[in-house]
N, C-alpha and C. Protein backbone atom coordinates (compact mmCIF):
# COMPACT_ATOMS: atom_id res chain seq x y z
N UNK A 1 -8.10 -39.21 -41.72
CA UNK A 1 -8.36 -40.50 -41.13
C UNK A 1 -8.57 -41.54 -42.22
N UNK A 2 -8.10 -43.08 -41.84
CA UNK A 2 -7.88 -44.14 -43.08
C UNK A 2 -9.27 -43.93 -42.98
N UNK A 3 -10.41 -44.62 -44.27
CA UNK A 3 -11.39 -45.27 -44.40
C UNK A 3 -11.60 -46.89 -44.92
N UNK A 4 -12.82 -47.54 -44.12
CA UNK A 4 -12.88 -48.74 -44.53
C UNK A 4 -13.98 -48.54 -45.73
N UNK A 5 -13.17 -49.26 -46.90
CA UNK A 5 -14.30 -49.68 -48.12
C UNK A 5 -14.66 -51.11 -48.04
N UNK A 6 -15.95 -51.40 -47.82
CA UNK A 6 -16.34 -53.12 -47.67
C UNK A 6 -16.41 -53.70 -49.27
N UNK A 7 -15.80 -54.54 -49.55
CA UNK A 7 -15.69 -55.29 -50.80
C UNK A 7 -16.55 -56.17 -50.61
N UNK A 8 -16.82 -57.09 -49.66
CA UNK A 8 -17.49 -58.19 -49.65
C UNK A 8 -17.53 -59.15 -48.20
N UNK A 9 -18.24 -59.05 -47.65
CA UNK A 9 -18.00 -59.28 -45.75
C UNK A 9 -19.48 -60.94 -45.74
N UNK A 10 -18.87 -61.51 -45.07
CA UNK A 10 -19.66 -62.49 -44.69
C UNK A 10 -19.92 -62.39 -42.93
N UNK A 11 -19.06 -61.74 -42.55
CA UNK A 11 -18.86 -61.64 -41.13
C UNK A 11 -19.97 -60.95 -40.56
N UNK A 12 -19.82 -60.14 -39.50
CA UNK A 12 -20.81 -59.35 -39.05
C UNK A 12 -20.56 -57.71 -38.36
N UNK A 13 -20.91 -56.84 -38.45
CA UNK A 13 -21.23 -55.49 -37.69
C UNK A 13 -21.28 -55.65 -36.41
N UNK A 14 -20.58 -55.13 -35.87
CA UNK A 14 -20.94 -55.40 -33.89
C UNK A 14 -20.81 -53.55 -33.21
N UNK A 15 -21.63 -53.19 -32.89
CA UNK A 15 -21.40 -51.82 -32.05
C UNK A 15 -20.82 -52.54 -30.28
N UNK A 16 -19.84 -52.42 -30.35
CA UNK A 16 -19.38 -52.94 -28.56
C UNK A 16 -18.88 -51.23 -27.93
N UNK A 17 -19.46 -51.72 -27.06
CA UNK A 17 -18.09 -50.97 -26.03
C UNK A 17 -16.92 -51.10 -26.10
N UNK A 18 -15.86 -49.77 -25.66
CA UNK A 18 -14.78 -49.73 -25.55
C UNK A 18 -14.04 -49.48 -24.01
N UNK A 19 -13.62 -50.65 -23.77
CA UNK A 19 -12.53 -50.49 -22.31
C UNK A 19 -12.12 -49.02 -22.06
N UNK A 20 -12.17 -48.71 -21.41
CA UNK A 20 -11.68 -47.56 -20.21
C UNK A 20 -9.94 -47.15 -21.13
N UNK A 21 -9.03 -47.64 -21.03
CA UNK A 21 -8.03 -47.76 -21.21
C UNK A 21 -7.47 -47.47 -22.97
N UNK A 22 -8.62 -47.87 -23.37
CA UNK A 22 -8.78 -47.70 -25.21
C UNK A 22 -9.68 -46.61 -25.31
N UNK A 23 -10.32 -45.87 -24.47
CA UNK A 23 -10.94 -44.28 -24.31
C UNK A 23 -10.04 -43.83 -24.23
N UNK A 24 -9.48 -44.27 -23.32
CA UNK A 24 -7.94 -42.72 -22.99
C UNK A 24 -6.86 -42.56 -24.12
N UNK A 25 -6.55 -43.82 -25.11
CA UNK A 25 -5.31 -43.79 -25.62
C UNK A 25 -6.26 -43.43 -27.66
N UNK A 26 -7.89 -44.04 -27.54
CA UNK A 26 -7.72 -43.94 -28.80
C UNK A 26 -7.27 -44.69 -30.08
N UNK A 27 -7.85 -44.63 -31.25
CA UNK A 27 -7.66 -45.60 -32.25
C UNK A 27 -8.01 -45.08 -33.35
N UNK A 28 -7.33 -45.75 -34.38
CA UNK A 28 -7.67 -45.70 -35.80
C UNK A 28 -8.59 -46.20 -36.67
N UNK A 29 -9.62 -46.28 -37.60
CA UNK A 29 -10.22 -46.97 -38.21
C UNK A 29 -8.91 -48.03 -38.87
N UNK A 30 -9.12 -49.27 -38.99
CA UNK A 30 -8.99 -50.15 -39.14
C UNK A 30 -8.13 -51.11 -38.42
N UNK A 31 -7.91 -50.19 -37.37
CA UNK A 31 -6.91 -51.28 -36.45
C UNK A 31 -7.97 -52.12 -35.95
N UNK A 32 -6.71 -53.15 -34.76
CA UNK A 32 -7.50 -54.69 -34.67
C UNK A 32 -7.87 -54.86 -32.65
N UNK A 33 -8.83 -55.01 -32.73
CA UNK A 33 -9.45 -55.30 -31.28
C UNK A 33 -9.38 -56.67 -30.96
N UNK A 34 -9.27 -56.56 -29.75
CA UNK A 34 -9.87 -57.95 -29.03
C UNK A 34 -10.63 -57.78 -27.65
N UNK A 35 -11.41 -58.88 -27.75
CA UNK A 35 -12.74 -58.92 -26.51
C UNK A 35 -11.52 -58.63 -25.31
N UNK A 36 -12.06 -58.19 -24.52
CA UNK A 36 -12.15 -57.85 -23.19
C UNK A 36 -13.44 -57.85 -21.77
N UNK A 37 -12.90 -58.06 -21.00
CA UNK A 37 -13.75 -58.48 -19.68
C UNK A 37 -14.38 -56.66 -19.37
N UNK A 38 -15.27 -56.75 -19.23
CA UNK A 38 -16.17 -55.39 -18.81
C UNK A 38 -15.90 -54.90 -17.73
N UNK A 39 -15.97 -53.96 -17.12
CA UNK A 39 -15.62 -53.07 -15.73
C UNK A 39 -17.10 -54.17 -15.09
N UNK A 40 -16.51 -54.79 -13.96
CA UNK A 40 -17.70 -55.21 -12.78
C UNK A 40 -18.20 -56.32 -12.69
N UNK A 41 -17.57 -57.33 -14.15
CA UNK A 41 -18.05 -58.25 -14.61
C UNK A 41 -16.19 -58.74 -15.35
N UNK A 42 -15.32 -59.56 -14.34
CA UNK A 42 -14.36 -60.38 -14.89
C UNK A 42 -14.67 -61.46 -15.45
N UNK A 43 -15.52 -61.91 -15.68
CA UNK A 43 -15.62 -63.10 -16.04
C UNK A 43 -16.52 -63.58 -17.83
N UNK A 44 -16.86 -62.44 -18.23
CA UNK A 44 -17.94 -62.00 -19.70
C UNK A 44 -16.58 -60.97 -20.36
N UNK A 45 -16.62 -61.69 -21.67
CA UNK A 45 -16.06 -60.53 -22.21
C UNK A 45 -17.20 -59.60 -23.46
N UNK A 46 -17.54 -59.03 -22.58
CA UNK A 46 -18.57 -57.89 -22.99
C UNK A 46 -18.34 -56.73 -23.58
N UNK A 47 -16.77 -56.09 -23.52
CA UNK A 47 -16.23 -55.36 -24.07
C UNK A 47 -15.13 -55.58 -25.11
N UNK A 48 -14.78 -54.43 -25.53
CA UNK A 48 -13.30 -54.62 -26.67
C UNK A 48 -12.40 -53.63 -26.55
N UNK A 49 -11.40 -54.11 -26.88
CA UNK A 49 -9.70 -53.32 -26.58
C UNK A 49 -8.87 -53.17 -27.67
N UNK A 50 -8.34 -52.25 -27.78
CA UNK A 50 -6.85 -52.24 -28.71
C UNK A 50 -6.12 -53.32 -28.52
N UNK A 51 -5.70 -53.87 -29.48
CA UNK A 51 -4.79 -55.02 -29.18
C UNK A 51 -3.57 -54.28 -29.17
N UNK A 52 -2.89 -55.01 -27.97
CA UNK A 52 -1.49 -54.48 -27.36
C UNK A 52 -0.55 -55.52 -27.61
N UNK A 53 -0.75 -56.53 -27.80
CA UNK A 53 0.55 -57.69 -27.76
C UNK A 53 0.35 -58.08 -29.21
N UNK A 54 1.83 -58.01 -30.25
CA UNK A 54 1.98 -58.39 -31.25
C UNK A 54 1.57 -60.19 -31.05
N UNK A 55 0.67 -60.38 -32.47
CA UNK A 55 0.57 -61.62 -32.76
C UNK A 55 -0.39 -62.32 -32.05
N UNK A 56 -1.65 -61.58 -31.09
CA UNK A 56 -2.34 -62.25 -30.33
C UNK A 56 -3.95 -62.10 -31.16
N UNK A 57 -5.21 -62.94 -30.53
CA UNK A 57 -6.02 -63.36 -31.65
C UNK A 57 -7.04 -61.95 -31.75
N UNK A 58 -7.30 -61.81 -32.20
CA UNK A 58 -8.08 -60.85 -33.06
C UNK A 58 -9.79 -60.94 -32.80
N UNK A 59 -10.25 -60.03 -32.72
CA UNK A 59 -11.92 -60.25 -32.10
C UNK A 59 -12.47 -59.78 -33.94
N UNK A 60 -11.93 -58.57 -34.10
CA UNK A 60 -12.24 -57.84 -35.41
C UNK A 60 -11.59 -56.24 -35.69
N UNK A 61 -12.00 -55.97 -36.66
CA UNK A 61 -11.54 -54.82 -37.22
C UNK A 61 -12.26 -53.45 -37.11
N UNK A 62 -11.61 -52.71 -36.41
CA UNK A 62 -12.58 -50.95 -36.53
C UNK A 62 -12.87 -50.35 -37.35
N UNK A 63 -14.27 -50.49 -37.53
CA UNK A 63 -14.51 -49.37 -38.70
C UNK A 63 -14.95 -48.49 -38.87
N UNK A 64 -14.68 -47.44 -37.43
CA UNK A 64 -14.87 -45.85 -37.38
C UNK A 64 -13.73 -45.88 -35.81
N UNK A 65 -13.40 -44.73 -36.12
CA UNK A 65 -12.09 -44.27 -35.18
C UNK A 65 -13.01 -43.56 -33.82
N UNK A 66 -12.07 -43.23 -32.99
CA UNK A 66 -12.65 -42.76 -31.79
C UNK A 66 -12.65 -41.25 -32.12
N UNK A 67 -12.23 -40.52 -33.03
CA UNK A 67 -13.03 -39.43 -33.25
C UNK A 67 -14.22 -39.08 -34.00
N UNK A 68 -14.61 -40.47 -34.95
CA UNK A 68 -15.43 -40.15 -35.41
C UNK A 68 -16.82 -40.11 -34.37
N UNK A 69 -17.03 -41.06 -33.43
CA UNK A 69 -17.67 -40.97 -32.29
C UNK A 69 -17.96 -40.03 -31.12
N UNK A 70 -16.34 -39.21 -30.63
CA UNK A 70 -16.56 -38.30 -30.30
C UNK A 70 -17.48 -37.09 -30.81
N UNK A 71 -17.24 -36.59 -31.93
CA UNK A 71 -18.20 -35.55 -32.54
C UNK A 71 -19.83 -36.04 -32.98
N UNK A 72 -19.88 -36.88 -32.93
CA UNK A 72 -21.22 -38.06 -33.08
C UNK A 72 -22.43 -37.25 -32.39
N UNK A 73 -23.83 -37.03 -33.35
CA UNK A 73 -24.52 -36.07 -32.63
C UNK A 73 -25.81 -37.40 -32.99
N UNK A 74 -26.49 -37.92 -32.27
CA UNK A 74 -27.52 -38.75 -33.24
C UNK A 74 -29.15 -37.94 -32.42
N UNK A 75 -29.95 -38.03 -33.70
CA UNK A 75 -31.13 -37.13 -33.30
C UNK A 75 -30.98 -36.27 -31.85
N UNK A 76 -30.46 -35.31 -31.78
CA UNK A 76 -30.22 -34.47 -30.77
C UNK A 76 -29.28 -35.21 -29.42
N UNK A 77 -28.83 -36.29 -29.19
CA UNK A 77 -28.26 -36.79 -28.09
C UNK A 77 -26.63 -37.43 -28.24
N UNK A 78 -26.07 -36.86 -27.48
CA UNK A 78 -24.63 -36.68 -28.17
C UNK A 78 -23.90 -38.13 -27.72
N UNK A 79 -23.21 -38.71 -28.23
CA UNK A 79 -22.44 -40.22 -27.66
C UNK A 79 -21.47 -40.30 -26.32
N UNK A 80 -21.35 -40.47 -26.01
CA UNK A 80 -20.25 -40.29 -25.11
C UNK A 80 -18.94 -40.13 -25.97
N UNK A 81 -18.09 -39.67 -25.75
CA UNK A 81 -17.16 -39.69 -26.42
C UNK A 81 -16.33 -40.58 -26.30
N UNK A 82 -16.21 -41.44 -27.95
CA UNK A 82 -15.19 -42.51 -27.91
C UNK A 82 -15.43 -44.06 -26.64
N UNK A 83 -17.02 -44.02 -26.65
CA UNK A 83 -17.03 -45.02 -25.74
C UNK A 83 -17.83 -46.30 -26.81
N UNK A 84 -17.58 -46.46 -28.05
CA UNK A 84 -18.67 -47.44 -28.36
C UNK A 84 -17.10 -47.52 -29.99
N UNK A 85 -17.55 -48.52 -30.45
CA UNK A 85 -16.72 -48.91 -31.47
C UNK A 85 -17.61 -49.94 -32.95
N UNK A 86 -17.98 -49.76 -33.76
CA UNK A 86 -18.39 -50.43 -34.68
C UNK A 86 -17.33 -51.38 -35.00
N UNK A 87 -17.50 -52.76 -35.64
CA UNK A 87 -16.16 -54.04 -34.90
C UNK A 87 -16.89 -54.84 -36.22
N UNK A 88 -15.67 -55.03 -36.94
CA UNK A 88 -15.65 -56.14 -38.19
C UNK A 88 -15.25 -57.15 -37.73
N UNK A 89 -16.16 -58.48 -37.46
CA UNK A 89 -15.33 -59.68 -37.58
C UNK A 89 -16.03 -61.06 -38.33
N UNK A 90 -15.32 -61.79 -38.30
CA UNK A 90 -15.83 -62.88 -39.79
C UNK A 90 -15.14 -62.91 -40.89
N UNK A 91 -15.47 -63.39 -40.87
CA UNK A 91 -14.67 -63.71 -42.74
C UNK A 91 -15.06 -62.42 -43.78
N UNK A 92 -14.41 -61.69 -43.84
CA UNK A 92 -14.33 -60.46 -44.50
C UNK A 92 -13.50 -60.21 -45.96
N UNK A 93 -13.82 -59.28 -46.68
CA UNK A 93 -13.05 -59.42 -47.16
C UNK A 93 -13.27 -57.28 -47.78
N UNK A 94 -11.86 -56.29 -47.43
CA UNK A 94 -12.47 -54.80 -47.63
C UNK A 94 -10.68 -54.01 -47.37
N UNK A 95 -10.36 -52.95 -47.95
CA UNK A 95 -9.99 -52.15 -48.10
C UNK A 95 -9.63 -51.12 -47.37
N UNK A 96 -8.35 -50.98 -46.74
CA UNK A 96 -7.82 -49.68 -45.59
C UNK A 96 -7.34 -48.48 -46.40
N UNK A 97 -8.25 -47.74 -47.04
CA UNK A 97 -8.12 -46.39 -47.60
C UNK A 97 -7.46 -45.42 -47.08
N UNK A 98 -6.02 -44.39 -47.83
CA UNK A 98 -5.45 -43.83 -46.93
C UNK A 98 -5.45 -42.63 -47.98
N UNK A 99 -6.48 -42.58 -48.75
CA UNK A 99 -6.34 -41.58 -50.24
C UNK A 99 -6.17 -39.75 -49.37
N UNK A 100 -7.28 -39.77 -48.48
CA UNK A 100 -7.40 -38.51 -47.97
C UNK A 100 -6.60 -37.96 -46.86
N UNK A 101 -5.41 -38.93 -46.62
CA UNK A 101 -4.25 -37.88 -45.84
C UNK A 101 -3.25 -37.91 -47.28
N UNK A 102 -3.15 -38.93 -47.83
CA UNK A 102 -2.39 -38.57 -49.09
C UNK A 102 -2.76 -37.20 -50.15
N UNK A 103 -3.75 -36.99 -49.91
CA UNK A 103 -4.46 -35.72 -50.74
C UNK A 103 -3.97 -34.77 -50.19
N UNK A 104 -4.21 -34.79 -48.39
CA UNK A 104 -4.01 -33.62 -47.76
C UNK A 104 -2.12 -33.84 -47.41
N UNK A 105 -1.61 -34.59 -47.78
CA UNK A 105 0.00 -34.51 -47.20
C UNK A 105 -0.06 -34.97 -45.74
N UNK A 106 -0.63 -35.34 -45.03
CA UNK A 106 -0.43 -35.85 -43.99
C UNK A 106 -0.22 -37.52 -43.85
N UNK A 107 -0.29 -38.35 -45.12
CA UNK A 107 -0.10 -39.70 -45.01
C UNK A 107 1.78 -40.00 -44.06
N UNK A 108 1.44 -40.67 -43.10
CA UNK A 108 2.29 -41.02 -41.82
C UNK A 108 2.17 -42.06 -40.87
N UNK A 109 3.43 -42.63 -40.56
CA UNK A 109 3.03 -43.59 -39.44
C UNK A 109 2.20 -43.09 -38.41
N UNK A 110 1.93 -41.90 -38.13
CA UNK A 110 0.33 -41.74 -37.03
C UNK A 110 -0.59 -41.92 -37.71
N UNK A 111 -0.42 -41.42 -38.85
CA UNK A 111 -2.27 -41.67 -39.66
C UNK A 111 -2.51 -42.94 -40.21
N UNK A 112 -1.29 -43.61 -40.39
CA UNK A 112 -1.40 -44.98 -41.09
C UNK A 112 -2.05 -46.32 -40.25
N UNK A 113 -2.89 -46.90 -40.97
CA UNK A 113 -3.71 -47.81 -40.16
C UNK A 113 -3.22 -49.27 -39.65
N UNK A 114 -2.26 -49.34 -40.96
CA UNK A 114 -1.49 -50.44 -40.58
C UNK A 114 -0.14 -50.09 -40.57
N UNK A 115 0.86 -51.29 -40.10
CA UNK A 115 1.78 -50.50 -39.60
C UNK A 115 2.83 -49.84 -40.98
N UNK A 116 3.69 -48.81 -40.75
CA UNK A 116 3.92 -47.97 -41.79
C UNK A 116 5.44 -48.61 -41.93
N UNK A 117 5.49 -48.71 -42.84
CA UNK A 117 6.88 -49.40 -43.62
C UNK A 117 7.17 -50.84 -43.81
N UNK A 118 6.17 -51.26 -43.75
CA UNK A 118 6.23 -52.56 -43.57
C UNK A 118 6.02 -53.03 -45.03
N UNK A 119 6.92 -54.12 -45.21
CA UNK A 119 6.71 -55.10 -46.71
C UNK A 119 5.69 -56.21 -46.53
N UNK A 120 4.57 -55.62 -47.45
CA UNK A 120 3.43 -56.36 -47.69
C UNK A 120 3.39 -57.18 -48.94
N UNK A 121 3.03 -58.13 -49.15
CA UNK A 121 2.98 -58.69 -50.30
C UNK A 121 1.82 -59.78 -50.77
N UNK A 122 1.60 -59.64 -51.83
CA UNK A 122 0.59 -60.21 -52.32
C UNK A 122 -0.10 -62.00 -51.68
N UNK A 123 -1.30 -61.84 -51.35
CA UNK A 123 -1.36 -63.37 -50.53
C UNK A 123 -0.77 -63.37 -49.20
N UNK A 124 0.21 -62.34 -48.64
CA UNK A 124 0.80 -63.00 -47.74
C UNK A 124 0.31 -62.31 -46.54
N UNK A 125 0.33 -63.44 -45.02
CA UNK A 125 -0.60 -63.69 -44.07
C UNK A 125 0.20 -61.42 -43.52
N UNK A 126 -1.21 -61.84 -42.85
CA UNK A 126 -1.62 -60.40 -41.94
C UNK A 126 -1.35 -60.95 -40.31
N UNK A 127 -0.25 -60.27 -39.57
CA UNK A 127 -1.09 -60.57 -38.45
C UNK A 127 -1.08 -58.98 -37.20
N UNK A 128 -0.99 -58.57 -36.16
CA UNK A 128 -1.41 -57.97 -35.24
C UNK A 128 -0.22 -57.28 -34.57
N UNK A 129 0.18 -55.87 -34.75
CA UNK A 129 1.64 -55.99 -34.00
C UNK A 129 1.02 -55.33 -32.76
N UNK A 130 1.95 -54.83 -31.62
CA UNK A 130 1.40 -54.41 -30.17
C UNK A 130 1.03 -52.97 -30.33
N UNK A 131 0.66 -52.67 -31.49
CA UNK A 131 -0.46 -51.31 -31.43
C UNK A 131 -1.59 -51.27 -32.27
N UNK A 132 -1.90 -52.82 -32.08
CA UNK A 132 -3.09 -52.94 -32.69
C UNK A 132 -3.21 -52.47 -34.17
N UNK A 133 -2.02 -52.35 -34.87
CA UNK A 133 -2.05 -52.38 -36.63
C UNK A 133 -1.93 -53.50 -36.94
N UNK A 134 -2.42 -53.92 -38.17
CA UNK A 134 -1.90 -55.12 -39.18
C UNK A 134 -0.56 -54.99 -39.50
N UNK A 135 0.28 -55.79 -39.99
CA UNK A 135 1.54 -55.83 -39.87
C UNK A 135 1.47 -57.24 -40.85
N UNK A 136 2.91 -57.47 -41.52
CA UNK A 136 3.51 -58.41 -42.56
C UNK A 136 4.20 -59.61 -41.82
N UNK A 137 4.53 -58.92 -40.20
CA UNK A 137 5.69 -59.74 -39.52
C UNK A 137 5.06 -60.64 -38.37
N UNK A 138 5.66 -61.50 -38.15
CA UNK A 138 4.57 -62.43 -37.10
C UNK A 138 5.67 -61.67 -35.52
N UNK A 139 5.21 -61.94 -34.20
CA UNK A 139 5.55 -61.30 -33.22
C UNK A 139 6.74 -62.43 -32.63
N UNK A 140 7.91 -62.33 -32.40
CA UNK A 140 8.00 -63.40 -30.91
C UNK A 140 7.70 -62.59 -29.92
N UNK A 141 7.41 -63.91 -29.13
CA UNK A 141 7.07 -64.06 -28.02
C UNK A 141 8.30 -63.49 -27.03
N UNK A 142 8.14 -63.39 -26.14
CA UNK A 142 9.99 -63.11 -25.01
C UNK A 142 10.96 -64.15 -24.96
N UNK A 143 10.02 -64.97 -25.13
CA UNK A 143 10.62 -66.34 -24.90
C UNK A 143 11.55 -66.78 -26.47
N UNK A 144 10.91 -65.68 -27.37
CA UNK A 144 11.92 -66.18 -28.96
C UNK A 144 11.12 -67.34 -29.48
N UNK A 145 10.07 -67.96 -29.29
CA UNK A 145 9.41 -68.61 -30.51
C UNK A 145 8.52 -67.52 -30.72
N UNK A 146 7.82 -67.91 -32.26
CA UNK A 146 6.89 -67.26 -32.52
C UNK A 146 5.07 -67.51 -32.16
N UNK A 147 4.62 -66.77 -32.14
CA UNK A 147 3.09 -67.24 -32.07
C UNK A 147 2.51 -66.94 -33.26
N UNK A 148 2.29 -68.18 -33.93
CA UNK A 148 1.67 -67.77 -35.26
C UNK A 148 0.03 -67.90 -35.30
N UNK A 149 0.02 -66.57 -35.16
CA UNK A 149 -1.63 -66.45 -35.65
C UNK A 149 -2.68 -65.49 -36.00
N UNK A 150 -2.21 -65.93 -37.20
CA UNK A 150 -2.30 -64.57 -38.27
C UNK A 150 -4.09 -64.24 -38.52
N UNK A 151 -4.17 -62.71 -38.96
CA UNK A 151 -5.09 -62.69 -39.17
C UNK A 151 -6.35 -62.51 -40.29
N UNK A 152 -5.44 -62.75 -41.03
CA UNK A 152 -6.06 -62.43 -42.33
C UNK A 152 -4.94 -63.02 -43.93
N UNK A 153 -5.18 -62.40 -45.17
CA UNK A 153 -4.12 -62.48 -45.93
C UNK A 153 -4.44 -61.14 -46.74
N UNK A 154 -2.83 -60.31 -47.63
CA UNK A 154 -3.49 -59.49 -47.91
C UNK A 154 -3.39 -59.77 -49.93
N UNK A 155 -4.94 -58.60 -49.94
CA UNK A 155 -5.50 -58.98 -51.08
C UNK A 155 -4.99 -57.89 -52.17
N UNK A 156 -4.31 -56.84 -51.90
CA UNK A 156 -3.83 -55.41 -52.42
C UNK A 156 -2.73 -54.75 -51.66
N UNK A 157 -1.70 -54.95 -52.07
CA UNK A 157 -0.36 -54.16 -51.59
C UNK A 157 -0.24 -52.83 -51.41
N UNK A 158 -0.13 -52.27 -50.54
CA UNK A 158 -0.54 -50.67 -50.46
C UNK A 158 1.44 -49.55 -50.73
N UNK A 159 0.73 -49.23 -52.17
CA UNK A 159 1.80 -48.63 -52.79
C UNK A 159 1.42 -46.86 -53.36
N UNK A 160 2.38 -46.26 -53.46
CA UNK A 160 2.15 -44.88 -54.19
C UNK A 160 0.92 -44.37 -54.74
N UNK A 161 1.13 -45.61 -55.81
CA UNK A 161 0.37 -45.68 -56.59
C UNK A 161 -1.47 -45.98 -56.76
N UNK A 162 -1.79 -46.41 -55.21
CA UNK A 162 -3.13 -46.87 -55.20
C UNK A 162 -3.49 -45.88 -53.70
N UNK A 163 -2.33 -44.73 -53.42
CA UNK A 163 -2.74 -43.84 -52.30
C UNK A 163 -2.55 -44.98 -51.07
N UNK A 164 -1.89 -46.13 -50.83
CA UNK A 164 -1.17 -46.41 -50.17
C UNK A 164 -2.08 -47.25 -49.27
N UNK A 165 -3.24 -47.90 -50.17
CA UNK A 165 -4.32 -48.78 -49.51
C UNK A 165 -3.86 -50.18 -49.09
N UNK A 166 -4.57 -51.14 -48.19
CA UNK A 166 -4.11 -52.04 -48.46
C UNK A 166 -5.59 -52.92 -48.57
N UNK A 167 -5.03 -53.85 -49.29
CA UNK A 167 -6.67 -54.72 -49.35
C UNK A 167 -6.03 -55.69 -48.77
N UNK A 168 -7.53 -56.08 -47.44
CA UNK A 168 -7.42 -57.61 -46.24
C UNK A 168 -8.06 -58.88 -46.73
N UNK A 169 -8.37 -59.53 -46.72
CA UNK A 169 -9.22 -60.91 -46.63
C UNK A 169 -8.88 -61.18 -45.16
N UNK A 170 -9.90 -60.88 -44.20
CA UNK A 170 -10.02 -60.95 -42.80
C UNK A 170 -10.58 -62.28 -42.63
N UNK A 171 -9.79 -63.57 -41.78
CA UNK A 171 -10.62 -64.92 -41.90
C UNK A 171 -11.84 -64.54 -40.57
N UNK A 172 -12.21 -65.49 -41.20
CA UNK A 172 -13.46 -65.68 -40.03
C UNK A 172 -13.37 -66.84 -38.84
């Protein structure tokens, strides 16, 4: 599983809930959420979701996966599984570590946090594709314009050579 290394965060820590729908399907540490309306309550967005639509706005960043939660034991009382999400958002600035599937040979577009093959480049904007990875490419819309609204810029190109990290500057 990727790990997040925090370089330097102005933003904030949020433990939210996770939608019904992002229990069943699951996530990666460092993919990108957005608020969502709570079961019973349409009108509060009290919860958070996988972002599904390339290029849409961003609540924050995961920084523990839904298995790390599942196995989650805290002083004797076990979590529900995969129902709670620790959530980076703010002006951030930290590191999508992929050293330990590269160690173990499993580095892959399933294990990869952002999206895998994609040309990243120095400074240049981050935004959201429809599985909730960071991505180099902005989305169209159906309609063929784009929606630009990116979420970050990146600060470290994730190559061979650095185990295939990428460093974010997440705006706030």
């Amino acid at each position: 599983m990727p790990r997040i290394q925090l370089k330097g965060y102005f933003g904030w820590k949020e433990s939210m809930k996770v939608t019904a729908a992002t229990v069943t399907t699951g996530w990666l540490t460092g993919q990108c959420f957005k608020l969502a309306a709570g079961a019973g309550d349409p009108y509060s967005a009290n919860e958070v979701q996988l972002c599904d639509t390339g290029g849409e706005l961003v609540y924050g960043i995961a920084l523990d996966s839904s298995a790390d939660h599942a196995t989650s034991n805290v002083s004797g009382m076990n979590i529900p599984s995969a129902s709670k999400v620790t959530i980076l958002h703010g002006h951030s600035k930290f590191e999508i570590d992929h050293a330990a599937e590269v160690a173990a040979g499993t580095f892959a577009a399933g294990t990869c946090a952002y999206e895998y093959g994609n040309t990243f480049t120095l400074n240049g904007l981050l935004y959201t594709n429809a599985s909730g990875k960071l991505t180099s490419t902005p989305t169209p819309y159906p309609s063929g314009s784009y929606q630009i609204m990116p979420v970050g810029f990146c600060s470290q190109v994730p190559i061979a050579a650095n185990n295939w990290t990428l460093g974010v500057v997440l705006f706030g």
